[in-house]
Protein backbone atom coordinates (compact mmCIF):
# COMPACT_ATOMS: atom_id res chain seq x y z
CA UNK A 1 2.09 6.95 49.39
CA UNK A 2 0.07 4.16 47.30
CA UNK A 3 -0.05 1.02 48.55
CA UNK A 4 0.08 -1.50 45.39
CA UNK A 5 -0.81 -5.06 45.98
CA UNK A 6 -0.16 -7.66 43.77
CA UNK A 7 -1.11 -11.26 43.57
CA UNK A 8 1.78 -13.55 43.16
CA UNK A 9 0.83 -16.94 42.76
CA UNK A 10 3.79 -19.19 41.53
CA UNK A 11 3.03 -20.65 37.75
CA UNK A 12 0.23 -18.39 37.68
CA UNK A 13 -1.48 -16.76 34.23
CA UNK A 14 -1.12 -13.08 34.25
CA UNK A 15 -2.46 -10.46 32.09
CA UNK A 16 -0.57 -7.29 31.62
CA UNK A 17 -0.46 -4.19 29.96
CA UNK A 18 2.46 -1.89 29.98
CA UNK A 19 2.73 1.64 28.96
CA UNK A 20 5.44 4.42 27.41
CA UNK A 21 5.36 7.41 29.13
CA UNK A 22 5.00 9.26 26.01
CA UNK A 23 1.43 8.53 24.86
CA UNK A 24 2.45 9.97 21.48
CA UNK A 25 5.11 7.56 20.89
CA UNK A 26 5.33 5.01 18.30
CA UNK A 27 8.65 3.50 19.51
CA UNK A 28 7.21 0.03 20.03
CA UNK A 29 6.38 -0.43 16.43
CA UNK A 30 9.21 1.36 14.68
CA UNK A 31 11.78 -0.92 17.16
CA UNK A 32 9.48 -4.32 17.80
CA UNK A 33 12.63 -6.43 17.02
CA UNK A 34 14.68 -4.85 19.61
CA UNK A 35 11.20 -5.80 22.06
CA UNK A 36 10.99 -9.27 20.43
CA UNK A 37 14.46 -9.74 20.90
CA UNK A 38 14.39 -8.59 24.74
CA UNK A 39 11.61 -11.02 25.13
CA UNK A 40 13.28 -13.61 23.61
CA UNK A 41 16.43 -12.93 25.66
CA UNK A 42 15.03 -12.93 28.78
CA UNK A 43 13.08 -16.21 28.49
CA UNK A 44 16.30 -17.86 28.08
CA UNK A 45 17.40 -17.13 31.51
CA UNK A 46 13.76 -17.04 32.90
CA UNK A 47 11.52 -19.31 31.16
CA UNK A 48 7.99 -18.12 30.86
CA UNK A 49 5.06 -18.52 28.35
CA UNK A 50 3.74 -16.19 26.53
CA UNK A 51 0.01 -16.80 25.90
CA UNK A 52 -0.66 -14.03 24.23
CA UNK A 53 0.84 -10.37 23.30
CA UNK A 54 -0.34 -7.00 21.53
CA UNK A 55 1.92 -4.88 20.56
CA UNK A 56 0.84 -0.79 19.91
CA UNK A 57 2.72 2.34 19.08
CA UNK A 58 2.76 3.14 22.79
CA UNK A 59 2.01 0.32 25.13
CA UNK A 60 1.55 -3.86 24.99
CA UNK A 61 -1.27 -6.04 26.66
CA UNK A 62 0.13 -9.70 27.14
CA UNK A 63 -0.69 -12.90 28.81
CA UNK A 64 1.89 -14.59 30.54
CA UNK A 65 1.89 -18.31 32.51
CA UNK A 66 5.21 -18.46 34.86
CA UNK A 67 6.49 -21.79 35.87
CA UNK A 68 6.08 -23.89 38.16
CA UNK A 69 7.17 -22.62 41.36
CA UNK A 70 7.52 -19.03 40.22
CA UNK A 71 6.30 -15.84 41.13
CA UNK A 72 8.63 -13.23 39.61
CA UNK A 73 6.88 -11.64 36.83
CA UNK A 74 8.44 -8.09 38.08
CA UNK A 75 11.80 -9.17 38.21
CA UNK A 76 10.70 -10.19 34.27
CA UNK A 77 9.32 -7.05 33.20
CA UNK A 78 12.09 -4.85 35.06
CA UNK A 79 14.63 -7.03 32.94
CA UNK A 80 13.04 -6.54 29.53
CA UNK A 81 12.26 -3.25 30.17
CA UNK A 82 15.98 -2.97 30.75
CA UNK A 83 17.21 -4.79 27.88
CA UNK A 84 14.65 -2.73 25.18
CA UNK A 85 15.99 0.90 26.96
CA UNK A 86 19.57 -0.28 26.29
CA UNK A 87 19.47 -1.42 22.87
CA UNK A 88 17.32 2.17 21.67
CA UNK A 89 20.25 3.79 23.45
CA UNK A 90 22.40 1.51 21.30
CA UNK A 91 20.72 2.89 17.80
CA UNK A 92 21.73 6.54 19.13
CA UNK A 93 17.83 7.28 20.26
CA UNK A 94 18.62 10.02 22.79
CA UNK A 95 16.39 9.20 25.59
CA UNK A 96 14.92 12.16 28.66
CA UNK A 97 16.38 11.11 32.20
CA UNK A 98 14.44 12.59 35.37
CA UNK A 99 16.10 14.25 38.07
CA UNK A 100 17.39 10.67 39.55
CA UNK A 101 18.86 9.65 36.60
CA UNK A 102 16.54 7.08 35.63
CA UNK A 103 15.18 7.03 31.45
CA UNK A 104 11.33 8.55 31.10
CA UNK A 105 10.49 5.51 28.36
CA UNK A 106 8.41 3.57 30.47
CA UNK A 107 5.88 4.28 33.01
CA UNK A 108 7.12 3.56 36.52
CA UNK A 109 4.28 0.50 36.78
CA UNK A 110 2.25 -1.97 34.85
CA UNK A 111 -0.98 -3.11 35.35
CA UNK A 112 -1.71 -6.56 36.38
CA UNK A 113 -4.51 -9.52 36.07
CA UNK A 114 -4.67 -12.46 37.42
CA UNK A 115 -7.07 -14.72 35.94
């Protein structure tokens, strides 16, 4: 098993980059306002800033600065990654599930910088 560490350090600036499974895939692009708008939904119930943000056919690079007193950027990127799944299964996308169930659009991690 691999042992991931990650730095939390509350209102800490992050850099992250965030992958599709499918390397191939241009599902970013061709739905960015169901991304923006996961983004945009999720920072209403979890304030965050975002510094800065790529967005590519098949993964993202952003930089992120939490608040005060926060740590969760996980909790954040499980939520919008969440939110974006559900609304392409909204649009009648038919999306692959592994053996547990779970959708194969995203990676299982992201990658992580702190500054």
């Amino acid at each position: 098993m691999v042992l991931y560490r990650r730095n939390r350090i509350e209102g800490g600036t992050y850099f992250f980059t965030v992958i599709l499974r499918n390397r191939q895939s241009n599902i970013l692009v061709r739905h960015v306002e169901l991304l923006r708008e996961a983004f945009r939904s999720l920072k209403k119930q979890h304030p965050f800033t975002i510094d800065a943000i790529v967005i590519l056919p098949d993964h993202l690079h952003t930089i992120w600065t939490l608040p005060k007193g926060d740590a969760d950027y996980s909790g954040r990127w499980r939520a919008i990654k969440a939110q974006f799944t559900f609304q392409l299964k909204k649009t009648g996308l038919t999306l692959t599930r592994d053996k547990r169930g779970e959708h194969q659009l995203w990676q299982k991690r992201f990658h992580d910088y702190k500054d």
